[in-house]
C-alpha atoms as a PDB file:
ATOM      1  CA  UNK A   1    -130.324 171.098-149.688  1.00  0.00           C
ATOM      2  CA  UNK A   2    -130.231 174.341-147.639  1.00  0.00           C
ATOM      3  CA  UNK A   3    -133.927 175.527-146.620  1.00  0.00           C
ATOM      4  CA  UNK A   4    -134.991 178.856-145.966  1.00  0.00           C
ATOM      5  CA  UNK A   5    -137.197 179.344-143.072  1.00  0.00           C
ATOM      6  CA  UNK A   6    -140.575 179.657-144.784  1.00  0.00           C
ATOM      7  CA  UNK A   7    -140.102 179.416-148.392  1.00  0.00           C
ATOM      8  CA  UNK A   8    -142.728 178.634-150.281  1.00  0.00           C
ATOM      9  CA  UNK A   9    -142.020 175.551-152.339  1.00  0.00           C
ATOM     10  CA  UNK A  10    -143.894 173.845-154.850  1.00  0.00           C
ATOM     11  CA  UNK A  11    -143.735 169.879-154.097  1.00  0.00           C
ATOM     12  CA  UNK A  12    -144.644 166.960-156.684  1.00  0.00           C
ATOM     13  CA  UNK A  13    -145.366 163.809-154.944  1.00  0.00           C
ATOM     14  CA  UNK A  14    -144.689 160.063-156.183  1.00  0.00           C
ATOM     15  CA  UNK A  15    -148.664 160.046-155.975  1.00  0.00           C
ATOM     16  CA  UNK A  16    -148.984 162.514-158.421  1.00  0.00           C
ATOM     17  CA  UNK A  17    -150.038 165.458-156.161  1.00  0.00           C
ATOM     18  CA  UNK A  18    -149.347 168.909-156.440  1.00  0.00           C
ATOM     19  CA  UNK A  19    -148.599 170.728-153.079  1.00  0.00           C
ATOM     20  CA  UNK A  20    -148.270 173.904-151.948  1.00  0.00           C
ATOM     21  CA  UNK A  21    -146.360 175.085-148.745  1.00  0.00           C
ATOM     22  CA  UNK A  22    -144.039 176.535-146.727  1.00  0.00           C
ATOM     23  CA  UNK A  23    -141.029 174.642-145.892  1.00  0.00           C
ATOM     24  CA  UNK A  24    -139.912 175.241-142.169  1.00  0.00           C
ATOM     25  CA  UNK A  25    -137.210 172.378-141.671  1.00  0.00           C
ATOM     26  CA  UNK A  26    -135.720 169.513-143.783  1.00  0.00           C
ATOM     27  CA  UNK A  27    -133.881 167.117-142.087  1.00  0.00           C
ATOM     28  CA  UNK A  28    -132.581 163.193-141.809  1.00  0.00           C
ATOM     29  CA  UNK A  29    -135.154 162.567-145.120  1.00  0.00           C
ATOM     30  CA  UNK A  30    -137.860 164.280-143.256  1.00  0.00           C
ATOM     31  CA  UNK A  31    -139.841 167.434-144.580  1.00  0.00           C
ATOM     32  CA  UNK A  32    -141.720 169.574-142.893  1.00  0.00           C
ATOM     33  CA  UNK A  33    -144.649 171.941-144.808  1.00  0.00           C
ATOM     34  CA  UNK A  34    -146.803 175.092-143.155  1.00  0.00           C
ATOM     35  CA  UNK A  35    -150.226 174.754-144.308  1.00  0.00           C
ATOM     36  CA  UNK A  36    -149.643 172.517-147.082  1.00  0.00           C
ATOM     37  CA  UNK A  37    -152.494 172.970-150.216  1.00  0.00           C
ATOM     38  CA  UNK A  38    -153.344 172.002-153.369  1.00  0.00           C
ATOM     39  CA  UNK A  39    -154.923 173.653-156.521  1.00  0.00           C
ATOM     40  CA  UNK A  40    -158.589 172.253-157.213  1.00  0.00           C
ATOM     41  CA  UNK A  41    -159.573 172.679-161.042  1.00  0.00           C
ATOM     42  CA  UNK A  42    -162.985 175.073-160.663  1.00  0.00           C
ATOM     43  CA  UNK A  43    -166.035 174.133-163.053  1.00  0.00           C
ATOM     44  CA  UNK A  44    -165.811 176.678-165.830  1.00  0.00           C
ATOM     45  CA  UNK A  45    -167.856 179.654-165.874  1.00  0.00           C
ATOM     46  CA  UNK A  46    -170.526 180.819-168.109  1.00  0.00           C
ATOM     47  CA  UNK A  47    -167.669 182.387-170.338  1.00  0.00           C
ATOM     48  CA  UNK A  48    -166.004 178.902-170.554  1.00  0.00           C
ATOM     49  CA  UNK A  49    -162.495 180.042-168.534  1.00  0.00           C
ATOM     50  CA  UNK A  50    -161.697 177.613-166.073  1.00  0.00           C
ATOM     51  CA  UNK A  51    -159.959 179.167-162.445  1.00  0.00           C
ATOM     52  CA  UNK A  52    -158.215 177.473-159.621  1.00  0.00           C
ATOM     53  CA  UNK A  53    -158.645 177.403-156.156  1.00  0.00           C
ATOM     54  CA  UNK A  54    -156.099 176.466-153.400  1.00  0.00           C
ATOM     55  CA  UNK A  55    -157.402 174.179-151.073  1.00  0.00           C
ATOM     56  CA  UNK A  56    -156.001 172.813-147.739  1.00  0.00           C
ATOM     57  CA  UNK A  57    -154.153 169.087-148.598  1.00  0.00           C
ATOM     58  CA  UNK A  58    -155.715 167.497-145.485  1.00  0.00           C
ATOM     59  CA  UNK A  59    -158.936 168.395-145.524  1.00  0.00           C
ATOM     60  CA  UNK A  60    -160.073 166.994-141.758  1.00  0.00           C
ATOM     61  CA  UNK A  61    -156.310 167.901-140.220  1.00  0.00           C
ATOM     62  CA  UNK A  62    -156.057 169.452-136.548  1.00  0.00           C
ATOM     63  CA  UNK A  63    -152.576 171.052-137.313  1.00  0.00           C
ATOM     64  CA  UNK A  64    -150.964 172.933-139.947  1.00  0.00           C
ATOM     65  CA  UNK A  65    -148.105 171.351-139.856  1.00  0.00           C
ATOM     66  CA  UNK A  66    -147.243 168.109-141.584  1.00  0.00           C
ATOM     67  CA  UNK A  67    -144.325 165.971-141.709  1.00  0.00           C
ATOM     68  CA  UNK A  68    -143.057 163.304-144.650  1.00  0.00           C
ATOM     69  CA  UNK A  69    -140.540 161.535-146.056  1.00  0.00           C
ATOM     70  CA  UNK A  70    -138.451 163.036-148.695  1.00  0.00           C
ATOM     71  CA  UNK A  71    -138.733 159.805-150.046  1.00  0.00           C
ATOM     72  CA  UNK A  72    -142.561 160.555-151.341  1.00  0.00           C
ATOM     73  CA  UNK A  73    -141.434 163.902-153.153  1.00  0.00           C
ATOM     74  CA  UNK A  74    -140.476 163.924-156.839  1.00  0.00           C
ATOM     75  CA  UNK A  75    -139.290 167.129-157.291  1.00  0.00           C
ATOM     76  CA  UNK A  76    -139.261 169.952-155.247  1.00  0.00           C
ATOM     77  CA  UNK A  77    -139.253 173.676-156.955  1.00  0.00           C
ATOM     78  CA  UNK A  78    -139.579 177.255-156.333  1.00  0.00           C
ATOM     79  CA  UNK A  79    -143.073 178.163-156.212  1.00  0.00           C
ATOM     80  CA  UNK A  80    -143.965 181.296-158.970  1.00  0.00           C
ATOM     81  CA  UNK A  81    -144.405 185.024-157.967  1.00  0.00           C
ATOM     82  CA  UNK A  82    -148.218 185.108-158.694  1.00  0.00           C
ATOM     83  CA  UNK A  83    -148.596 181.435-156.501  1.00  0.00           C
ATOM     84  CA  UNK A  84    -146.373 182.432-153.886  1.00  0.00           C
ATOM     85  CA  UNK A  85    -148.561 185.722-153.610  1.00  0.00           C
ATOM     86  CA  UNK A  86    -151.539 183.471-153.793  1.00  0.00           C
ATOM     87  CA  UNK A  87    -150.559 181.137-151.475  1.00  0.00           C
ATOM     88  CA  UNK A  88    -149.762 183.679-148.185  1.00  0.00           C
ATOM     89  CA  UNK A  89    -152.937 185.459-148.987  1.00  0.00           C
ATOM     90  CA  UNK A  90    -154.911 182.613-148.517  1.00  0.00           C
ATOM     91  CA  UNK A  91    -152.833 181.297-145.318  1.00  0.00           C
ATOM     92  CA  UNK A  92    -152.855 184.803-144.051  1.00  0.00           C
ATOM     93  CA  UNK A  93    -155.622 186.314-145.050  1.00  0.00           C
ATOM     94  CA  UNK A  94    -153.658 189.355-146.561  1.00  0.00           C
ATOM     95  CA  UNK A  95    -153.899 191.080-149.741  1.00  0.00           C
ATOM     96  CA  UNK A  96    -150.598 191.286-151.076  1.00  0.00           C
END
């Protein structure tokens, strides 16, 4: 698989996680994701629509950066316009 220098992938683990990040580098089964997150289900509001909010994957992690197997990764797709968008404006801090 050729990588992209920051794309924004959308990773499903063997664990059943959901992740979020940018890939910088793929290499001997290794991956490694920018700021990795997840989507956490919001309680619904007083309207009854339920939202989403991306969260950081490791919670109590020093870097941004973290390294796994490929081994752990089910399938590994694209991420959509509107959670690509999301994503970098919650890493950044920029309105896109």
């Amino acid at each position: 698989t050729i990588i992209m220098a920051n794309d924004v992938k959308v990773l499903k683990l063997i664990t059943g996680e959901e992740v979020i990040a940018r890939v910088t580098e793929e290499e001997n089964n290794l991956i490694t994701l920018d700021n990795p997150m997840t989507l956490q289900m919001l309680p619904p509001t007083s309207t009854g629509q339920v939202g989403f909010a991306l969260v950081p994957w490791m919670k109590a992690a020093k870097n941004e950066k973290v390294t796994i197997s490929t081994e752990h990764i089910l399938v590994e797709v694209e991420a959509s316009d509107q959670s690509e968008k999301n994503y970098l404006q919650v890493v950044t801090g920029l309105s896109l």
